[in-house]
C-alpha atoms as a PDB file:
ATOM      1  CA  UNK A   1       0.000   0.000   0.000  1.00  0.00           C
ATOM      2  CA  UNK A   2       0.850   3.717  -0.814  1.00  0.00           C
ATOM      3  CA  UNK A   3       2.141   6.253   1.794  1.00  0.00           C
ATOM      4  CA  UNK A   4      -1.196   8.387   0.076  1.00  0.00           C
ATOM      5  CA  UNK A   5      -3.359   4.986   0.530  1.00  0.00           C
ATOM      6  CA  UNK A   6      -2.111   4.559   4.555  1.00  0.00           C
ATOM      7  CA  UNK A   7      -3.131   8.198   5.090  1.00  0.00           C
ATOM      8  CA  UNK A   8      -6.082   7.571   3.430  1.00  0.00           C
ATOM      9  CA  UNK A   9      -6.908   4.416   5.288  1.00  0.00           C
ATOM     10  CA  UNK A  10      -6.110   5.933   8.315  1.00  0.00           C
ATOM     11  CA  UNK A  11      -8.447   9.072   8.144  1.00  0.00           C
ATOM     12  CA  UNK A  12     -11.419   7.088   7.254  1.00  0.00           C
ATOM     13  CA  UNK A  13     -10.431   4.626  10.457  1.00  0.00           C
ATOM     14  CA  UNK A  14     -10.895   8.166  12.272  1.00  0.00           C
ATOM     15  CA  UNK A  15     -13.944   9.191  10.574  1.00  0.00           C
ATOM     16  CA  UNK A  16     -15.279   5.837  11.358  1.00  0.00           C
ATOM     17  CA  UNK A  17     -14.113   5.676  15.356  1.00  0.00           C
ATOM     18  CA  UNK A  18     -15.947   9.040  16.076  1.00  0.00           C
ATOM     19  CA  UNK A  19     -18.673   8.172  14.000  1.00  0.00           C
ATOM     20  CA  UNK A  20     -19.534   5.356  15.633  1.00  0.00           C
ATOM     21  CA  UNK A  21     -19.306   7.878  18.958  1.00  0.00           C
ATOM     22  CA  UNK A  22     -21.955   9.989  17.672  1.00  0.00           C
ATOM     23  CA  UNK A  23     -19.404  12.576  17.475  1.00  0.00           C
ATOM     24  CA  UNK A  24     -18.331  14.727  14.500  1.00  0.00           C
ATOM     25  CA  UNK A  25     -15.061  13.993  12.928  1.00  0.00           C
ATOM     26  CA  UNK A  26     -14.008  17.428  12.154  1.00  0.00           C
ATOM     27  CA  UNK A  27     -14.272  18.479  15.494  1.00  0.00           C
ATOM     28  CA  UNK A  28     -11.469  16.321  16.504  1.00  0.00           C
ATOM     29  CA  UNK A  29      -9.427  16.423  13.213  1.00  0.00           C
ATOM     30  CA  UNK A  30      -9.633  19.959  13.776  1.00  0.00           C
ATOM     31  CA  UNK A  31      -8.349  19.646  17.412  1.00  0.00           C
ATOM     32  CA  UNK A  32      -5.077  17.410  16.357  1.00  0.00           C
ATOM     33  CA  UNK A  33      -4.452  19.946  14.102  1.00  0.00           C
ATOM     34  CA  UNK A  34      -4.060  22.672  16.520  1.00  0.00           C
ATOM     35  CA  UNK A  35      -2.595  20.488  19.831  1.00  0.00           C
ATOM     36  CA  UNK A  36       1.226  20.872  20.148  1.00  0.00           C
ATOM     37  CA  UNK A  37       3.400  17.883  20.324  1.00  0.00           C
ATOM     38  CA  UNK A  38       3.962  16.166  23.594  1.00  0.00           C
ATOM     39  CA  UNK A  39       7.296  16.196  25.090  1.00  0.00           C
ATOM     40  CA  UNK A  40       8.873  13.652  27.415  1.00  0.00           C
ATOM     41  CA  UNK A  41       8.618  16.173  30.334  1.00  0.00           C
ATOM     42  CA  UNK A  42       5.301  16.937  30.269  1.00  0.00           C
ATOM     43  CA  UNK A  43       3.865  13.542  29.888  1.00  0.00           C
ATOM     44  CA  UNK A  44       6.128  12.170  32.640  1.00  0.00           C
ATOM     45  CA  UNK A  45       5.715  15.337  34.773  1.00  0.00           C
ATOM     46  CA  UNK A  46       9.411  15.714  35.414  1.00  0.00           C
ATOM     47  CA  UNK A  47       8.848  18.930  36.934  1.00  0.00           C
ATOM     48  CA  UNK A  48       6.225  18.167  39.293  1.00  0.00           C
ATOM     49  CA  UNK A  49       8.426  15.056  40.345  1.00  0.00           C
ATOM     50  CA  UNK A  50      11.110  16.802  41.433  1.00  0.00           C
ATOM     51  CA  UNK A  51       8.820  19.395  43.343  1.00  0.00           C
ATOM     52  CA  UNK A  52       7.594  17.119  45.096  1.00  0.00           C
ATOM     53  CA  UNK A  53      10.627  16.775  47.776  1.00  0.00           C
ATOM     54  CA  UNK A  54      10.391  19.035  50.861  1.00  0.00           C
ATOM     55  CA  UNK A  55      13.125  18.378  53.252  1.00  0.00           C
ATOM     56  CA  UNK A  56      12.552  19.269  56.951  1.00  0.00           C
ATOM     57  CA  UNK A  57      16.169  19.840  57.779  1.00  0.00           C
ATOM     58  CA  UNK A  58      19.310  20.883  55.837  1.00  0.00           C
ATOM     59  CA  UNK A  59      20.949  17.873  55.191  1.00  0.00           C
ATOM     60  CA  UNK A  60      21.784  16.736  51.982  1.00  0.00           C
ATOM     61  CA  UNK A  61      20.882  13.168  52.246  1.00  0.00           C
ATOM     62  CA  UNK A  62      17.405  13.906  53.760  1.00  0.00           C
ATOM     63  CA  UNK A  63      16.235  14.861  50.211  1.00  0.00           C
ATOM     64  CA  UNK A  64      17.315  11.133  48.709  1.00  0.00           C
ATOM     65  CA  UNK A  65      15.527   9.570  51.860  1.00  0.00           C
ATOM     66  CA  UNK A  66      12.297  11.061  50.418  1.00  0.00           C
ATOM     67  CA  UNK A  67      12.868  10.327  46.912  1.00  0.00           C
ATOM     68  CA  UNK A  68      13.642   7.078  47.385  1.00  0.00           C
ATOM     69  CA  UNK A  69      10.258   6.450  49.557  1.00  0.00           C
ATOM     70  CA  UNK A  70       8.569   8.095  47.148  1.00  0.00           C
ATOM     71  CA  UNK A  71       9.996   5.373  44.656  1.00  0.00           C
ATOM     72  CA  UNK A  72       8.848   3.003  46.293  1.00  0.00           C
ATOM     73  CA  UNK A  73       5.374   3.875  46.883  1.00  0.00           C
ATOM     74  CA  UNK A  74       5.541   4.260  42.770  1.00  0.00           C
ATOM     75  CA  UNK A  75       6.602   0.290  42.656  1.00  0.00           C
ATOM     76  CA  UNK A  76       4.056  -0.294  45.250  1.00  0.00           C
ATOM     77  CA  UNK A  77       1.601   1.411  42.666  1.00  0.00           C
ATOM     78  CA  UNK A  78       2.680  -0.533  39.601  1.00  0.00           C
ATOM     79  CA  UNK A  79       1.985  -3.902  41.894  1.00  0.00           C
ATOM     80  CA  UNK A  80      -1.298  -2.943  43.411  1.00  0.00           C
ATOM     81  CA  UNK A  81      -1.888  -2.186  39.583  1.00  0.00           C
ATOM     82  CA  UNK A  82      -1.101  -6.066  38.641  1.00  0.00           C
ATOM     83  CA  UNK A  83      -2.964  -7.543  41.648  1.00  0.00           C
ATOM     84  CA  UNK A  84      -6.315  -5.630  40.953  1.00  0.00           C
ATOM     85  CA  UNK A  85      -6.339  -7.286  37.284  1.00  0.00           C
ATOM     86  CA  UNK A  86      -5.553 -10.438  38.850  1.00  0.00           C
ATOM     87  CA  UNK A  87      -8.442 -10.406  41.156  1.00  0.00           C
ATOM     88  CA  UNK A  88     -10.704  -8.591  39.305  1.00  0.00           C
ATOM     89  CA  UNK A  89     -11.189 -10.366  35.798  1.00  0.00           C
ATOM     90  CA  UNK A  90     -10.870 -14.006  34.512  1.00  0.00           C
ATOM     91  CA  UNK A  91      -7.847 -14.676  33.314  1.00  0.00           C
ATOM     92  CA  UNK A  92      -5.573 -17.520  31.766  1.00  0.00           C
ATOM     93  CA  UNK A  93      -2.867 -19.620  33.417  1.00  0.00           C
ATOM     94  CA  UNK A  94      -0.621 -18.345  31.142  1.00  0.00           C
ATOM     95  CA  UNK A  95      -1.828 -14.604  31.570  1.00  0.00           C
ATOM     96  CA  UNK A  96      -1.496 -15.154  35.723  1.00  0.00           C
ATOM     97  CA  UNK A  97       2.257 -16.215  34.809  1.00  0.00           C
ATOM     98  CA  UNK A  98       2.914 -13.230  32.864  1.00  0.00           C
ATOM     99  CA  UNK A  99       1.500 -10.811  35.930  1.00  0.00           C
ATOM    100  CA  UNK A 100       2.940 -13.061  38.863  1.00  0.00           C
ATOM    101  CA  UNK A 101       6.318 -12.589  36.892  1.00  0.00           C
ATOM    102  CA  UNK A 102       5.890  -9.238  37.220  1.00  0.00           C
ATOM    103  CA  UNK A 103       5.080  -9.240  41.038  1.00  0.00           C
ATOM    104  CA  UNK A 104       8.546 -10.967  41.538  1.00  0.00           C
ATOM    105  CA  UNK A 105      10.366  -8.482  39.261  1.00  0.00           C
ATOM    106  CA  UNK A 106       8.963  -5.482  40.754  1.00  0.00           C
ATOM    107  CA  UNK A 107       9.571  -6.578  44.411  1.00  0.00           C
ATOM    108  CA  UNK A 108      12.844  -7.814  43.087  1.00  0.00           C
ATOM    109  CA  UNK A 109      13.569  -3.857  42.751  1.00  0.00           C
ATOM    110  CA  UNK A 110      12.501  -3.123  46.161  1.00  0.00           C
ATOM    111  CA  UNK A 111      14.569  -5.540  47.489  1.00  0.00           C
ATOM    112  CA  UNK A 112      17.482  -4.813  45.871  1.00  0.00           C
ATOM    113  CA  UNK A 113      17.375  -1.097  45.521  1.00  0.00           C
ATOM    114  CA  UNK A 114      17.098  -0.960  49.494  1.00  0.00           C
ATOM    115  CA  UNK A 115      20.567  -0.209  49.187  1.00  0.00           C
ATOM    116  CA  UNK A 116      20.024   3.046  48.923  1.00  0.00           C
ATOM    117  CA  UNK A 117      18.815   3.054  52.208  1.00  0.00           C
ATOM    118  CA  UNK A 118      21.219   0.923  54.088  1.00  0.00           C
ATOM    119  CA  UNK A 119      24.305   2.529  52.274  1.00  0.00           C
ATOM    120  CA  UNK A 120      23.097   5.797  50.680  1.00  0.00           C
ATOM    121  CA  UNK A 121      22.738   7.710  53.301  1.00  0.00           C
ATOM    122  CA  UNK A 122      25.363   9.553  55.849  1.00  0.00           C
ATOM    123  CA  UNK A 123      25.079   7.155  58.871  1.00  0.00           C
ATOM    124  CA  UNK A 124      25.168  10.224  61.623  1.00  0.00           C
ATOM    125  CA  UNK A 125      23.289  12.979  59.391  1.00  0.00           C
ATOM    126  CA  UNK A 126      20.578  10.060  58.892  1.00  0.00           C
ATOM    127  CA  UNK A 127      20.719   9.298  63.011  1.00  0.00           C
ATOM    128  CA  UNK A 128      20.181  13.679  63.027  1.00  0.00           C
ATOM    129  CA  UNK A 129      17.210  14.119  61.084  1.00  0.00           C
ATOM    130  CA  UNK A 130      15.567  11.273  61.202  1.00  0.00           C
ATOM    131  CA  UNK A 131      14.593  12.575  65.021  1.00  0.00           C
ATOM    132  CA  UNK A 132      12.684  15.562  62.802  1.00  0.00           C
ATOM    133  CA  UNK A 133      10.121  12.552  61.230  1.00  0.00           C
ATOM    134  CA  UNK A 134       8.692  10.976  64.490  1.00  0.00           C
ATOM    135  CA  UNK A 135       5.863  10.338  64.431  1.00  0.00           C
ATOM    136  CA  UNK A 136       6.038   9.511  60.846  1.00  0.00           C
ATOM    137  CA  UNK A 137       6.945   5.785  59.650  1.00  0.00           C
ATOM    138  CA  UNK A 138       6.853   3.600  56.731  1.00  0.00           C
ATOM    139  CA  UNK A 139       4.857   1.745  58.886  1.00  0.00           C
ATOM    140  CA  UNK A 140       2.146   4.069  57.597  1.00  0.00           C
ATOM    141  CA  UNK A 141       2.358   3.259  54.027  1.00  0.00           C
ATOM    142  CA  UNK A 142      -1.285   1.968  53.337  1.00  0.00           C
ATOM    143  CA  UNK A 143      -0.221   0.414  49.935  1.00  0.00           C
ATOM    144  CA  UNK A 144       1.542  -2.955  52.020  1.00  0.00           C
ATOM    145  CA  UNK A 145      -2.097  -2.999  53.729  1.00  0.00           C
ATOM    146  CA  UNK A 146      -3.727  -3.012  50.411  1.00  0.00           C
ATOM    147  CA  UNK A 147      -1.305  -5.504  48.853  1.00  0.00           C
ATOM    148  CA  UNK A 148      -2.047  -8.266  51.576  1.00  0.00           C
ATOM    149  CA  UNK A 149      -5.755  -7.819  51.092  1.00  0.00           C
ATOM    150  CA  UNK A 150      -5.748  -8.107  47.171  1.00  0.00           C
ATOM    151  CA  UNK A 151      -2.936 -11.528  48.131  1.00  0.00           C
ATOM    152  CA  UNK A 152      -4.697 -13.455  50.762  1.00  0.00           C
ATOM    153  CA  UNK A 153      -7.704 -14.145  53.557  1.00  0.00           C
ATOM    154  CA  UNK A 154      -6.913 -12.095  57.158  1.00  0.00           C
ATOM    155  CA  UNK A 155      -6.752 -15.166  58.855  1.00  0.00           C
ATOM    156  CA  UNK A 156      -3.086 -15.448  56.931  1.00  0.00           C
ATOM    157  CA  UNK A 157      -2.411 -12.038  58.132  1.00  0.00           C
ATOM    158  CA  UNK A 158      -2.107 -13.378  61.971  1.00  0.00           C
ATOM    159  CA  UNK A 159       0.978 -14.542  63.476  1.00  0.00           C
ATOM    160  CA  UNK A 160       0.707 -17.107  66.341  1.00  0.00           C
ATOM    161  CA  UNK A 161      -0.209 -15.057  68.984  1.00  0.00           C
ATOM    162  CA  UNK A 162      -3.172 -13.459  67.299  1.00  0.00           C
ATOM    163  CA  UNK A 163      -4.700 -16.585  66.662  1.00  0.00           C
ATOM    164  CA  UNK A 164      -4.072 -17.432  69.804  1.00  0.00           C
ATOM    165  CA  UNK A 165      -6.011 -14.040  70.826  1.00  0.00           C
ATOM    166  CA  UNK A 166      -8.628 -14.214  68.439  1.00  0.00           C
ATOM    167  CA  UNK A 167     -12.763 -15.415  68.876  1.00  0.00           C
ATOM    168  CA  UNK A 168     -13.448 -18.615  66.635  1.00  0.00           C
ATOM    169  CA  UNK A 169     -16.225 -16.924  64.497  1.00  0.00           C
ATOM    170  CA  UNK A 170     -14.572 -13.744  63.827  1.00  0.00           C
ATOM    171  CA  UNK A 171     -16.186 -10.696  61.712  1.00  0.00           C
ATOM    172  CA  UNK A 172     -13.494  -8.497  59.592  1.00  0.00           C
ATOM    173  CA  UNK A 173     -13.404  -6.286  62.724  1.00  0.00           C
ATOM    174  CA  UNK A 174     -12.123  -8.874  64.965  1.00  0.00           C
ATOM    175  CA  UNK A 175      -9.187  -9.710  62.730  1.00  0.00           C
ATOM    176  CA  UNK A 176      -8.618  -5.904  62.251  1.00  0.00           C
ATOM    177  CA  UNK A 177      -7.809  -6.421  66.067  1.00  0.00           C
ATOM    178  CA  UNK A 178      -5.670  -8.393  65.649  1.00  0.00           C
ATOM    179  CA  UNK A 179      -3.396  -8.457  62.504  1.00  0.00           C
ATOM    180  CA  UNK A 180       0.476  -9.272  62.670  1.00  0.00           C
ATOM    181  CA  UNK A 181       1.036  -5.576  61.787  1.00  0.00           C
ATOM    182  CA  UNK A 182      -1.115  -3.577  64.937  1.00  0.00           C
ATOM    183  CA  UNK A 183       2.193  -5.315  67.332  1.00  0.00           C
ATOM    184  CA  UNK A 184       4.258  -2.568  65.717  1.00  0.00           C
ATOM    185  CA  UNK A 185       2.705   0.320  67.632  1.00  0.00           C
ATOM    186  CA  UNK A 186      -0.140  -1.510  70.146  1.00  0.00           C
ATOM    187  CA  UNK A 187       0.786  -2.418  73.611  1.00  0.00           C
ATOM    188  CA  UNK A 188      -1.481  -5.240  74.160  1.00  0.00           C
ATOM    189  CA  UNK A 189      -0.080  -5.763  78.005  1.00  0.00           C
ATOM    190  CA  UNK A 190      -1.484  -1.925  78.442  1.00  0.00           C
ATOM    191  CA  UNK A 191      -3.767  -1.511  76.205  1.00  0.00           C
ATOM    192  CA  UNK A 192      -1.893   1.406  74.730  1.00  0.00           C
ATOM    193  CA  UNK A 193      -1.310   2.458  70.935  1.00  0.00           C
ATOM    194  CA  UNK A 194       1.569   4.645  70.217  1.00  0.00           C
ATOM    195  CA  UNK A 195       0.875   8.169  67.890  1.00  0.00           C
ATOM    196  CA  UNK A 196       1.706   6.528  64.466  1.00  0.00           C
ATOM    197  CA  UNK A 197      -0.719   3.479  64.716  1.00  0.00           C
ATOM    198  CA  UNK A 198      -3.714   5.881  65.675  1.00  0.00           C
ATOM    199  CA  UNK A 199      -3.004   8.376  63.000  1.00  0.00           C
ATOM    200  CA  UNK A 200      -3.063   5.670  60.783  1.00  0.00           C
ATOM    201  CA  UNK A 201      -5.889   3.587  62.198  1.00  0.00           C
ATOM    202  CA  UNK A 202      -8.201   7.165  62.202  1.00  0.00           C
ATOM    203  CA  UNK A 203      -6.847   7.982  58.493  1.00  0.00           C
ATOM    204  CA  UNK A 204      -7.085   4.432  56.588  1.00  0.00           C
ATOM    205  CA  UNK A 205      -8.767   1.996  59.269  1.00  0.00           C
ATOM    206  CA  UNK A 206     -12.685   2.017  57.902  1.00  0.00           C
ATOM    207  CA  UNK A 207     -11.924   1.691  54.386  1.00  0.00           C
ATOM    208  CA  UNK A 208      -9.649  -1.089  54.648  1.00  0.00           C
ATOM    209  CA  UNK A 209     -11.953  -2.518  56.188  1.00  0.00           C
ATOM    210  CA  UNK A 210     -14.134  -2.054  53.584  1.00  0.00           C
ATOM    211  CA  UNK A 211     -11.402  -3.564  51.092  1.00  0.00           C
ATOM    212  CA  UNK A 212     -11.367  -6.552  52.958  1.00  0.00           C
ATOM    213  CA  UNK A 213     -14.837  -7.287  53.408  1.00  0.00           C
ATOM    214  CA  UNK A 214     -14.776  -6.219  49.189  1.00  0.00           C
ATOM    215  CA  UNK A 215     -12.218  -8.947  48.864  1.00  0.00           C
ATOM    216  CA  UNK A 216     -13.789 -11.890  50.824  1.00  0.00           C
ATOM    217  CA  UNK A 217     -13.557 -14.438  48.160  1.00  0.00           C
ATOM    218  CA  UNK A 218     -11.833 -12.918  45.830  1.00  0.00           C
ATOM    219  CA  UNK A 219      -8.337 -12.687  46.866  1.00  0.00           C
ATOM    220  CA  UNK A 220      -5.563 -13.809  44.846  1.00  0.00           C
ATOM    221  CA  UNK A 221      -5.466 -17.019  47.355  1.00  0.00           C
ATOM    222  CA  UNK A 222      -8.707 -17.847  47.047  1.00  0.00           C
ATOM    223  CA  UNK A 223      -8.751 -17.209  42.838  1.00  0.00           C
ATOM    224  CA  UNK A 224      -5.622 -19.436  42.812  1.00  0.00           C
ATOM    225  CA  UNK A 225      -7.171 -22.019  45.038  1.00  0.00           C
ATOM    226  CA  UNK A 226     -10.137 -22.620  42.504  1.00  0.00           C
ATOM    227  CA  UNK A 227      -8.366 -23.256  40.034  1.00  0.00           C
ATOM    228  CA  UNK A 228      -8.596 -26.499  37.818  1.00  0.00           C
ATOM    229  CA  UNK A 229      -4.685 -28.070  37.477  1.00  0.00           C
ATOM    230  CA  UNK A 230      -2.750 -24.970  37.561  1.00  0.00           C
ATOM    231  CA  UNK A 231       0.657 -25.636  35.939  1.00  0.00           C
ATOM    232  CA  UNK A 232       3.721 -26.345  37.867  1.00  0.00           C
ATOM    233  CA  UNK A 233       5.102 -23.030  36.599  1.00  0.00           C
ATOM    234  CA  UNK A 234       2.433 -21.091  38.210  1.00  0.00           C
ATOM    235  CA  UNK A 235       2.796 -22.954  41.879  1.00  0.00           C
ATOM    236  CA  UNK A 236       6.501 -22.056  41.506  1.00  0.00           C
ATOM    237  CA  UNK A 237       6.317 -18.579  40.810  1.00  0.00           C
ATOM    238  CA  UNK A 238       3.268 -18.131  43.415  1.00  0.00           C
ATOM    239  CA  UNK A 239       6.266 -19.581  45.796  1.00  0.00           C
ATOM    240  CA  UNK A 240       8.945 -17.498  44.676  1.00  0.00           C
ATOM    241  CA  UNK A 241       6.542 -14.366  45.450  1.00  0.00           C
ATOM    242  CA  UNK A 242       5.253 -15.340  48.887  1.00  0.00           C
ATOM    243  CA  UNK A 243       8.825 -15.615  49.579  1.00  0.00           C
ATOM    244  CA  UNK A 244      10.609 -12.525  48.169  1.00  0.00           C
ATOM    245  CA  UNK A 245       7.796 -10.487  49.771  1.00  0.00           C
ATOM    246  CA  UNK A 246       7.332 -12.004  53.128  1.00  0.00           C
ATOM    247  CA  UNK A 247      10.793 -13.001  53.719  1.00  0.00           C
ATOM    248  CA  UNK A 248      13.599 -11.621  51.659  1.00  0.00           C
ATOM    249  CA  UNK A 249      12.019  -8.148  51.631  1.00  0.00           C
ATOM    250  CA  UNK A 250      11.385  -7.603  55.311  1.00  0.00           C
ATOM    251  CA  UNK A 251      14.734  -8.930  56.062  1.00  0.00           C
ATOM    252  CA  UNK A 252      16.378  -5.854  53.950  1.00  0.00           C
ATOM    253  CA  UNK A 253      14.148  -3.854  56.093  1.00  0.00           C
ATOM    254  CA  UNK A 254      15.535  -5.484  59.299  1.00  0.00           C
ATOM    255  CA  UNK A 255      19.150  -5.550  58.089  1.00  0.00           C
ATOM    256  CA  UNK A 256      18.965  -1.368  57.494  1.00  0.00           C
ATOM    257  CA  UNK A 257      16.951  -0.701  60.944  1.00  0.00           C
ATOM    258  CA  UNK A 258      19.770  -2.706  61.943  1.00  0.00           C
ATOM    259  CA  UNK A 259      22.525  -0.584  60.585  1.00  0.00           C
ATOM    260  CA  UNK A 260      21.294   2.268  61.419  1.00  0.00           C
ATOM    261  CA  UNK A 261      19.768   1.896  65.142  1.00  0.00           C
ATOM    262  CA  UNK A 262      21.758  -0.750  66.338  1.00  0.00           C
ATOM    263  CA  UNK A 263      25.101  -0.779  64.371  1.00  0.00           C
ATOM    264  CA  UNK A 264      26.932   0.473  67.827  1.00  0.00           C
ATOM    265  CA  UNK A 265      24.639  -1.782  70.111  1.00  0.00           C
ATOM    266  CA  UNK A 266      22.188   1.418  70.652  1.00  0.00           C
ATOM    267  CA  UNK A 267      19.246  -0.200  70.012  1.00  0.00           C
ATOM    268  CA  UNK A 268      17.600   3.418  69.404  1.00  0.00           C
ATOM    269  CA  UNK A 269      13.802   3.482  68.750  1.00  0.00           C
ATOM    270  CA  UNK A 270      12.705   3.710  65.213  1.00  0.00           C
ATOM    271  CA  UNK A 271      10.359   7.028  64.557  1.00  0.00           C
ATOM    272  CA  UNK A 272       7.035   5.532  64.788  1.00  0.00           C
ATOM    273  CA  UNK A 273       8.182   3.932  68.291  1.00  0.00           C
ATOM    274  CA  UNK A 274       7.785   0.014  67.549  1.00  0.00           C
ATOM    275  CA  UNK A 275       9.946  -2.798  68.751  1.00  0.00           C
ATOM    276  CA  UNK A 276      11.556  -2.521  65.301  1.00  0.00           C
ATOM    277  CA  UNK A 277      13.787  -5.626  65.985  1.00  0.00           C
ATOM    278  CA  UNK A 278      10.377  -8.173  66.654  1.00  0.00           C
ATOM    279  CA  UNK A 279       8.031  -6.007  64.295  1.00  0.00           C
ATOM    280  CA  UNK A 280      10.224  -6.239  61.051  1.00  0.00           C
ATOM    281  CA  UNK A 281      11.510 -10.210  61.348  1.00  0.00           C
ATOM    282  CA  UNK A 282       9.467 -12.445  59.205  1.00  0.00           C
ATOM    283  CA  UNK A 283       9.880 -15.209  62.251  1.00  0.00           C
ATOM    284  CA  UNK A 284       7.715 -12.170  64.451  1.00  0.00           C
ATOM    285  CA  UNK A 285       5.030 -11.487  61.491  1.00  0.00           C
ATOM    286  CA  UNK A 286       4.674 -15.096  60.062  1.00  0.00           C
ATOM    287  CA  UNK A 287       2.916 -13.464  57.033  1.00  0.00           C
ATOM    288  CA  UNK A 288       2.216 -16.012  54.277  1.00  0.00           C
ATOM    289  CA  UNK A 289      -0.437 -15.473  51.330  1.00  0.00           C
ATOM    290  CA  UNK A 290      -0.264 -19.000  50.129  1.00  0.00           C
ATOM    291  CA  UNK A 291      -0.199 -21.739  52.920  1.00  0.00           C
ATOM    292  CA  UNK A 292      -1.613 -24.144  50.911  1.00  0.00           C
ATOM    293  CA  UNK A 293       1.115 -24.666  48.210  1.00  0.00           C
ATOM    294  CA  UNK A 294       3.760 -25.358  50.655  1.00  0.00           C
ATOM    295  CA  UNK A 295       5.004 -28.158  52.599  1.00  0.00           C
ATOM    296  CA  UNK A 296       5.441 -28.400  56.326  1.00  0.00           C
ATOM    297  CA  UNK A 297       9.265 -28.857  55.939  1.00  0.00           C
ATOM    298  CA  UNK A 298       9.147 -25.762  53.255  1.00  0.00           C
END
């Protein structure tokens, strides 16, 4: 075909596309015709990235400790955008390879860009500002919340000693009670709850909530477990995720809090005020989304 044919082809395939609309064609041809072209820039809103950064001290290295949360919470993003396609349509074996694939690559980056945080930062300027966050925490991210209730059932959310705790017919309230993650900032002996787990329970509390009671039945788990025969493939990968999330990644976690609150034997209190050293160990939060594909010795 032509160049004049293609361009010819092409407008009627535009004619036809608004047409079918109920819209008039020359009001949009007439539109392109005036927009300006689209630069890199724009459409990836460089400059509102990079305004985005707002330092609370002086130090230098404060403004990479944002930037790189704020990185994260951008792969968090791109996995919460996988996992609502995974539990929301009806999809192939092959297509829940493709996206589980995914899921390991982008927590892959997390894990291995933590660097940044264990070694990217001035070890006493960190120890300096970091005193300026309190009561802030990653703790507070909502997007892990989100991420374990698109992944699995709340029961898999307790460690031992909140099903220890728990009633045996419990309502999504109950298990709200008692999820691995409230031990970071709840005193259960006193009944108190430090300033960053009641910020967070009075900003996100009801509608996760509401996401879990959305998600009863539908979590990735539960898709996976109805399944007929999936492929061998698809177990291992499931396997590979459940452990670079709920091991490998809190352990980078651990290994940084470690470096930088206990490298001298300090044990200094992380910024939200949890018991950093219990909260962040996977052998404290016993978090798995998939029980069911692995073996007692596993």
């Amino acid at each position: 075909m032509s160049e004049e044919n293609k361009t010819k082809d092409l407008i009627e395939k535009l004619v036809k596309k608004y047409e079918d609309l109920g819209e008039n064609p020359n009001t949009y041809l007439e539109g392109l015709l005036q927009a300006t072209p689209i630069s890199y820039w724009d459409y990836i809103e460089v400059d509102t990235l990079f305004s985005l950064q707002k330092p609370r001290t002086n130090f230098k290295d404060e403004k990479i400790f944002i930037m790189y949360h704020q990185v994260t919470e951008l792969v968090l993003g791109m996995m919460l955008h996988e996992l609502e396609q995974l539990v929301e349509e009806d999809l192939s074996d092959k297509i829940w390879i493709d996206k589980v694939n995914r899921l390991n690559r982008y927590t892959s980056m997390l894990i291995t860009s933590f660097s940044v945080m264990s070694h990217g930062m001035n070890y006493d300027d960190y120890n300096i500002f970091r005193k300026t966050l309190a009561p802030a925490s990653g703790f507070q991210s909502v997007s892990f919340r989100y991420i374990e209730l698109y992944c699995t059932q709340l029961k898999n959310l307790l460690n031992e000693k909140g099903r220890e705790r728990i009633n045996d017919n419990p309502k999504t309230e109950d298990y709200f009670e008692h999820l691995y993650w409230k031990d970071a900032g709840y005193n259960r002996k006193t009944g108190k709850k430090t300033l960053t787990l009641r910020m967070f329970e009075e900003k996100y509390e009801a509608e996760l909530i509401d996401k879990a009671n959305e998600m009863k039945g539908r979590t990735l788990q539960e898709k996976f477990a109805k399944m007929d025969n999936p492929s061998a493939e698809l177990v291992a990968i499931l396997k590979e995720f459940d452990q670079l999330y709920n091991v490998k990644w809190p352990m980078v976690h651990l290994e940084t809090a470690q470096h930088y609150l206990d490298k001298k034997g300090e044990n200094k209190a992380a910024t939200g005020g949890s018991e950093w050293k219990k909260y962040l160990h996977p052998k404290f939060q016993q978090r798995k989304f998939f029980p069911e594909i692995w073996e007692e010795e596993e």
